[in-house]
PDB file of N, CA and C in Angstrom:
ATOM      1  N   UNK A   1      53.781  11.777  47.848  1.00  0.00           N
ATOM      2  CA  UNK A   1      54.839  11.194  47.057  1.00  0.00           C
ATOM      3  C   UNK A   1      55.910  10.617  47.977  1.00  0.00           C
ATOM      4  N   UNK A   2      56.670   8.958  47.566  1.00  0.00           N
ATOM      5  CA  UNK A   2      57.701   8.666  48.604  1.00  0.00           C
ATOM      6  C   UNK A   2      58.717   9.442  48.263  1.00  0.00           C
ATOM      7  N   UNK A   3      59.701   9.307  48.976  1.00  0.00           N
ATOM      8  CA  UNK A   3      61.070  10.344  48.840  1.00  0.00           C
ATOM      9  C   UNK A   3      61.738   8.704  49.048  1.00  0.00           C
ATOM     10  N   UNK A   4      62.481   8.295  48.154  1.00  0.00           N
ATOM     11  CA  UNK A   4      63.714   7.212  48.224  1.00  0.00           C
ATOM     12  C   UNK A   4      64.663   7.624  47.832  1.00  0.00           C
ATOM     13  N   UNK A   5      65.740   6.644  49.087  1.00  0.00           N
ATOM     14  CA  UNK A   5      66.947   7.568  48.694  1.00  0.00           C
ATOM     15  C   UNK A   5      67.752   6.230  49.219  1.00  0.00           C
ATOM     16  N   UNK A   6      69.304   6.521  48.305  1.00  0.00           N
ATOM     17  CA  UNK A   6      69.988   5.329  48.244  1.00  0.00           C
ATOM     18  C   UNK A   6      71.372   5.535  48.379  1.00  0.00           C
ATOM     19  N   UNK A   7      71.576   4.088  49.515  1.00  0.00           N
ATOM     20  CA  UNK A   7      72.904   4.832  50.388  1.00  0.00           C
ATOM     21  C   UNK A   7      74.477   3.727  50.017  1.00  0.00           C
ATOM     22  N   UNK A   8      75.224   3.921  50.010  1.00  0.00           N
ATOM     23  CA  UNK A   8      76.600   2.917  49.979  1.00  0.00           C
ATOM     24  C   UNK A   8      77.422   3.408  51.165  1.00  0.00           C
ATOM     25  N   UNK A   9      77.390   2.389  52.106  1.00  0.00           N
ATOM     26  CA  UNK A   9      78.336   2.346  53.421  1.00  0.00           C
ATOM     27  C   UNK A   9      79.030   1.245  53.462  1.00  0.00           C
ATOM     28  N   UNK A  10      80.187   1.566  53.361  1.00  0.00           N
ATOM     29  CA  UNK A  10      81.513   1.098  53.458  1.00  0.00           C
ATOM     30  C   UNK A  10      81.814   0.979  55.263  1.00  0.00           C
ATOM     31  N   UNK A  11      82.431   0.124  55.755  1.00  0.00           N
ATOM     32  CA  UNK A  11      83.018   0.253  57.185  1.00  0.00           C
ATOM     33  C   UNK A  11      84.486  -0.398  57.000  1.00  0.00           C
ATOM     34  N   UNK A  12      85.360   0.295  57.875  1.00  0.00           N
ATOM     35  CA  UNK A  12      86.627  -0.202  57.349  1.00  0.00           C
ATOM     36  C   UNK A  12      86.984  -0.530  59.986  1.00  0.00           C
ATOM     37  N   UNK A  13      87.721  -1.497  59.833  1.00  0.00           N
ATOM     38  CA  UNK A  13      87.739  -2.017  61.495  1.00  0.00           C
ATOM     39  C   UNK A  13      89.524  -1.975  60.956  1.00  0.00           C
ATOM     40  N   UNK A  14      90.455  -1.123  62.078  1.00  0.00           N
ATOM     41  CA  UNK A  14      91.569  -0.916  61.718  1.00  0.00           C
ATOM     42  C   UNK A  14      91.772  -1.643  62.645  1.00  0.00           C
ATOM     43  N   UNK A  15      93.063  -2.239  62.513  1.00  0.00           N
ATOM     44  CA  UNK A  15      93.740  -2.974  64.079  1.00  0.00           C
ATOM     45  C   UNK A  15      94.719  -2.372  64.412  1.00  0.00           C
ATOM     46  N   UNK A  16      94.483  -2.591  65.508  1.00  0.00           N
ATOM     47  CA  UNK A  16      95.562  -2.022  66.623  1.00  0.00           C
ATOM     48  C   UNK A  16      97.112  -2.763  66.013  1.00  0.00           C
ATOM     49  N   UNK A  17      98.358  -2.282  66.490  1.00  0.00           N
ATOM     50  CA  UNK A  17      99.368  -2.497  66.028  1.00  0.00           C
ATOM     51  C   UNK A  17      99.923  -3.756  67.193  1.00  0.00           C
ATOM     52  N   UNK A  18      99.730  -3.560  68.272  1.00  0.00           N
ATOM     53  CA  UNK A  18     100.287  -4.221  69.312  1.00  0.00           C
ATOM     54  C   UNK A  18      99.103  -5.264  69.612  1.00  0.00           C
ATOM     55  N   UNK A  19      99.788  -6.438  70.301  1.00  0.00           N
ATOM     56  CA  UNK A  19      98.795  -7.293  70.091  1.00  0.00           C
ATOM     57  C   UNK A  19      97.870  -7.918  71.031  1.00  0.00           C
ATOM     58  N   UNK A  20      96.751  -8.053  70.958  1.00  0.00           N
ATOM     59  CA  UNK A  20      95.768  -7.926  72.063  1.00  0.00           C
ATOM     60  C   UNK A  20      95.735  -8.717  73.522  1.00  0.00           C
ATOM     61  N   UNK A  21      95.691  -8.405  74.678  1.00  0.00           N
ATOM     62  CA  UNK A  21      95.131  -9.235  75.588  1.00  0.00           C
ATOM     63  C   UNK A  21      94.229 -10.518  75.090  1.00  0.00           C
ATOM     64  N   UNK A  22      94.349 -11.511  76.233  1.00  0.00           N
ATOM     65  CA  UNK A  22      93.429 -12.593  75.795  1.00  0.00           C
ATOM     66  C   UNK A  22      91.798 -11.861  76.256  1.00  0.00           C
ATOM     67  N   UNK A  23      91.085 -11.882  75.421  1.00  0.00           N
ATOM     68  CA  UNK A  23      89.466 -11.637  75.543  1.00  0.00           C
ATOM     69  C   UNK A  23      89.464  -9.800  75.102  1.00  0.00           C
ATOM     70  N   UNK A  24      90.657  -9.404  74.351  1.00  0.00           N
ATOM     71  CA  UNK A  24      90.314  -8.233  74.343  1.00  0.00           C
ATOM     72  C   UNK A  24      90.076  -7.990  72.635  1.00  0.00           C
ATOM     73  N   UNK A  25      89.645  -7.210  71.824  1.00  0.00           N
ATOM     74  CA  UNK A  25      89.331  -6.668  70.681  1.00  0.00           C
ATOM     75  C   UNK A  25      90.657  -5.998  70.257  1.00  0.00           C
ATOM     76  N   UNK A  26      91.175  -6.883  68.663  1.00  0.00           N
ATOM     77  CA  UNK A  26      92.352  -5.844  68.396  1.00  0.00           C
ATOM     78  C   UNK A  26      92.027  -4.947  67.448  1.00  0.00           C
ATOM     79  N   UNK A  27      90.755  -4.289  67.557  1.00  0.00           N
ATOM     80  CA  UNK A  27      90.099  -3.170  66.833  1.00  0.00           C
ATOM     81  C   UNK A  27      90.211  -1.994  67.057  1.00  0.00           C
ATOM     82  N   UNK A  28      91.160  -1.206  66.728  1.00  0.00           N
ATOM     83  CA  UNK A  28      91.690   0.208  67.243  1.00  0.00           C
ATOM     84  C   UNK A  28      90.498   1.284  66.987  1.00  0.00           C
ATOM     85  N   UNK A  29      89.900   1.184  66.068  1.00  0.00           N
ATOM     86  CA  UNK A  29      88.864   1.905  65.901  1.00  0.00           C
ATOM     87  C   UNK A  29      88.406   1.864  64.443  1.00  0.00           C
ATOM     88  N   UNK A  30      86.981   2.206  64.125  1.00  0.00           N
ATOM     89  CA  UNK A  30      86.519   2.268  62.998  1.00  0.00           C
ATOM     90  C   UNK A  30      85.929   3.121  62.058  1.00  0.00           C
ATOM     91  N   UNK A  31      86.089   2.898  60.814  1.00  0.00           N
ATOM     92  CA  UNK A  31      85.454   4.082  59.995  1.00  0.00           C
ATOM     93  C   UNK A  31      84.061   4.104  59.375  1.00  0.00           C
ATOM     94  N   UNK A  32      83.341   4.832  59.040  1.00  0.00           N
ATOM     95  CA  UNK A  32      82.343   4.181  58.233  1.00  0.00           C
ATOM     96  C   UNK A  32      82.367   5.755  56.834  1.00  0.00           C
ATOM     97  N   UNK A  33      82.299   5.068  55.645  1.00  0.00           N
ATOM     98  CA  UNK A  33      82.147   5.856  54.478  1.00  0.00           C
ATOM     99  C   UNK A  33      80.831   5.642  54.016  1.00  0.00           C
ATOM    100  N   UNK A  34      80.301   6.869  53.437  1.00  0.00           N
ATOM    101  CA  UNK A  34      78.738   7.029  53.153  1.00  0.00           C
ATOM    102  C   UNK A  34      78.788   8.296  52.302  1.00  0.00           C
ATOM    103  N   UNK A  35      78.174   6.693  51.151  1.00  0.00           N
ATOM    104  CA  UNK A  35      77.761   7.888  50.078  1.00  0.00           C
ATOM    105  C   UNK A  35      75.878   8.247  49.786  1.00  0.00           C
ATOM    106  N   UNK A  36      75.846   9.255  49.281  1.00  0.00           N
ATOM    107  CA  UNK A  36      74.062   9.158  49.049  1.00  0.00           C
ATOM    108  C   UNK A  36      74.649   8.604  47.232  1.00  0.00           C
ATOM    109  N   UNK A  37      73.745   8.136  46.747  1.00  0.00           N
ATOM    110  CA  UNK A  37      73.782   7.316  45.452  1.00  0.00           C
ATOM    111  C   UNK A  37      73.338   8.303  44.856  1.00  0.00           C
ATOM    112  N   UNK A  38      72.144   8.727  44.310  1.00  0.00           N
ATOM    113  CA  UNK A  38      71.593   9.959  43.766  1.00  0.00           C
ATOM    114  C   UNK A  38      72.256  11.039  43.743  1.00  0.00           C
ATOM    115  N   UNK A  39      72.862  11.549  44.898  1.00  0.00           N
ATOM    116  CA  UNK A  39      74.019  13.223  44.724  1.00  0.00           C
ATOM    117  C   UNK A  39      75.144  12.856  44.515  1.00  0.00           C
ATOM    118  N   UNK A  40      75.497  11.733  44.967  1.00  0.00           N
ATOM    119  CA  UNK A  40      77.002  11.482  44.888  1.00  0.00           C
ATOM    120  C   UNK A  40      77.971  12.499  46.585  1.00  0.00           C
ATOM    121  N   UNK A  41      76.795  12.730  47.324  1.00  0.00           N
ATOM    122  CA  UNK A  41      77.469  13.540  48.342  1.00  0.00           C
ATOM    123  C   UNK A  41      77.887  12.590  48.980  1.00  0.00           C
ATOM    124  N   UNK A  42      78.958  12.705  49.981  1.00  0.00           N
ATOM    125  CA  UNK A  42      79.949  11.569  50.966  1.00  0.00           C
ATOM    126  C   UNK A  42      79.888  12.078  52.219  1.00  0.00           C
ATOM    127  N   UNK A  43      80.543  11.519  52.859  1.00  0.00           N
ATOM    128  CA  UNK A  43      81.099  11.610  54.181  1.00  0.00           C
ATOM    129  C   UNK A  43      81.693  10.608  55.013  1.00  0.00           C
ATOM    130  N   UNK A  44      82.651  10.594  55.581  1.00  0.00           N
ATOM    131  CA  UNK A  44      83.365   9.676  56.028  1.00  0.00           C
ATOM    132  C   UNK A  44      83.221  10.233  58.143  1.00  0.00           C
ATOM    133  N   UNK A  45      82.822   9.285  58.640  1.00  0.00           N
ATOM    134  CA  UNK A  45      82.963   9.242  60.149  1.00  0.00           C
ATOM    135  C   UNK A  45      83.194   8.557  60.975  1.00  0.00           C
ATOM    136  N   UNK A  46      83.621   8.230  62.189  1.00  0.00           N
ATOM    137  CA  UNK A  46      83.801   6.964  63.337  1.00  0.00           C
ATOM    138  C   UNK A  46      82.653   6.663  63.910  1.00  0.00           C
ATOM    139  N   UNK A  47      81.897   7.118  64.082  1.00  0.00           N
ATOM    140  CA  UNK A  47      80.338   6.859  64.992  1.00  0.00           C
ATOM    141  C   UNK A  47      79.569   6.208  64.191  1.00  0.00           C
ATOM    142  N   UNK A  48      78.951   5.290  64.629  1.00  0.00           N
ATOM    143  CA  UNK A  48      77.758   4.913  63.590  1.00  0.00           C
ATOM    144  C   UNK A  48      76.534   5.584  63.660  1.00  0.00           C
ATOM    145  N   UNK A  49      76.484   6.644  64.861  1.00  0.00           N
ATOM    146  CA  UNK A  49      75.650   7.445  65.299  1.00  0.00           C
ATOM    147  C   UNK A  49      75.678   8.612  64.256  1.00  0.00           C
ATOM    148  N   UNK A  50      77.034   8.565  64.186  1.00  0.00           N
ATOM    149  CA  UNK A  50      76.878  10.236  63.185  1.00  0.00           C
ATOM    150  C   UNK A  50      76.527   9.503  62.342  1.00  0.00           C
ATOM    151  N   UNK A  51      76.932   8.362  61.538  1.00  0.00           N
ATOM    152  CA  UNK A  51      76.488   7.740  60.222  1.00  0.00           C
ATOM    153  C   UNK A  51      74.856   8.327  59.975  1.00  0.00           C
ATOM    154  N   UNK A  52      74.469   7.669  60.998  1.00  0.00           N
ATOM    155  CA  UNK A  52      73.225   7.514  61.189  1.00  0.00           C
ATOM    156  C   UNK A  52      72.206   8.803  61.044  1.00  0.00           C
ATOM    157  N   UNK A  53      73.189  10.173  61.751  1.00  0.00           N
ATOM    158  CA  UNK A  53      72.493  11.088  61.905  1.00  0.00           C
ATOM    159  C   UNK A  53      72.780  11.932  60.343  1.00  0.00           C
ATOM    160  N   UNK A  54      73.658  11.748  59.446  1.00  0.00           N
ATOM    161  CA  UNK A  54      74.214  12.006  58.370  1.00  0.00           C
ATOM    162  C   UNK A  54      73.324  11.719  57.141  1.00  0.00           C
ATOM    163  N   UNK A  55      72.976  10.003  57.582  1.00  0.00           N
ATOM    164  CA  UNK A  55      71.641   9.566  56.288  1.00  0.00           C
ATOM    165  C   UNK A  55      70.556  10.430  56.554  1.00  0.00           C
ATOM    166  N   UNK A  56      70.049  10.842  57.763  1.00  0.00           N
ATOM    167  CA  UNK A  56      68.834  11.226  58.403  1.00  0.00           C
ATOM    168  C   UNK A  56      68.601  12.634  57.522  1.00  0.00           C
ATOM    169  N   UNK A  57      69.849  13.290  57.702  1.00  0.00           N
ATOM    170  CA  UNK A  57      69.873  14.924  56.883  1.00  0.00           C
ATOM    171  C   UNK A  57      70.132  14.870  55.867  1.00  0.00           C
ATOM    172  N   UNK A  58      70.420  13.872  55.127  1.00  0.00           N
ATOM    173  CA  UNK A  58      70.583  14.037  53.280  1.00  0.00           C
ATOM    174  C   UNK A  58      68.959  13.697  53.159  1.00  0.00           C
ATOM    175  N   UNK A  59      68.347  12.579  53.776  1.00  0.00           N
ATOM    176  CA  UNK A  59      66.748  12.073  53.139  1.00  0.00           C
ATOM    177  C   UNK A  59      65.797  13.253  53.602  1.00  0.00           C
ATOM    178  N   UNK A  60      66.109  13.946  54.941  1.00  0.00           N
ATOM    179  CA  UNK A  60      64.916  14.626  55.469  1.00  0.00           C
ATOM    180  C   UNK A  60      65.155  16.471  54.207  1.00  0.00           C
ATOM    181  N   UNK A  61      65.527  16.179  53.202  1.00  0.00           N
ATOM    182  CA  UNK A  61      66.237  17.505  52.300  1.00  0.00           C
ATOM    183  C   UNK A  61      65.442  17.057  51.085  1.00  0.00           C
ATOM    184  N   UNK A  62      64.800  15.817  51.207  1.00  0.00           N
ATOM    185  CA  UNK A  62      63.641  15.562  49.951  1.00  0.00           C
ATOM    186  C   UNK A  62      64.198  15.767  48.415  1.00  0.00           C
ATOM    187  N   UNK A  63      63.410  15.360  47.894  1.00  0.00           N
ATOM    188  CA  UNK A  63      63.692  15.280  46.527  1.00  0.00           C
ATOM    189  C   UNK A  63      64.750  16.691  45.657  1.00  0.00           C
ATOM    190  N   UNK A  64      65.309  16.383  44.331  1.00  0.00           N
ATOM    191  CA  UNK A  64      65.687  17.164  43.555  1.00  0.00           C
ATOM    192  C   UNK A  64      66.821  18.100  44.233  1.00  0.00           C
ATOM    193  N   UNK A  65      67.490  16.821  45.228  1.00  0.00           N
ATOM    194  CA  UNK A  65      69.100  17.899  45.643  1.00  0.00           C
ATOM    195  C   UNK A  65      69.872  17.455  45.200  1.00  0.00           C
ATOM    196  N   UNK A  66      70.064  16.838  43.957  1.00  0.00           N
ATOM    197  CA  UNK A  66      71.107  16.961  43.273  1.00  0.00           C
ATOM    198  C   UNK A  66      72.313  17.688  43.228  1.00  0.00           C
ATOM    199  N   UNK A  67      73.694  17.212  43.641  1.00  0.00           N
ATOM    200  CA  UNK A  67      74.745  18.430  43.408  1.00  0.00           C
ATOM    201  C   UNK A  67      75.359  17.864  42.479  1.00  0.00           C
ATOM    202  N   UNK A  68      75.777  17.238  41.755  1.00  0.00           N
ATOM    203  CA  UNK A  68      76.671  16.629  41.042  1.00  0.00           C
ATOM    204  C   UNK A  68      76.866  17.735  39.355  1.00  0.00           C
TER     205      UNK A  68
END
């Protein structure tokens, strides 16, 4: 049986307050919000790595985890 699972990621790029060098990024840092669609579980992080490692452990938990 497949296991599908369905995600909403939001990324939010904050800027820095002061204003950038020429060739530099005025991106102070970023967020990413993640929801699973099916539980309604969230999480909000800066890494896209944790993002990443976050989807990995809600799908690898298989079917019928409903918390809502």
């Amino acid at each position: 049986m497949n296991n599908y699972n369905s995600y909403l990621v939001r990324q939010w790029l904050l800027p820095d307050e002061q204003p950038a060098s020429e060739g530099e990024s005025k991106v102070r840092f970023q967020v990413f919000d993640i929801e699973h669609v099916q539980s309604g579980r969230r999480t909000r992080v800066r890494q896209l790595d944790d993002a990443k490692t976050w989807i990995e452990s809600i799908s690898a938990e298989g079917p019928n985890r409903d918390t809502k």
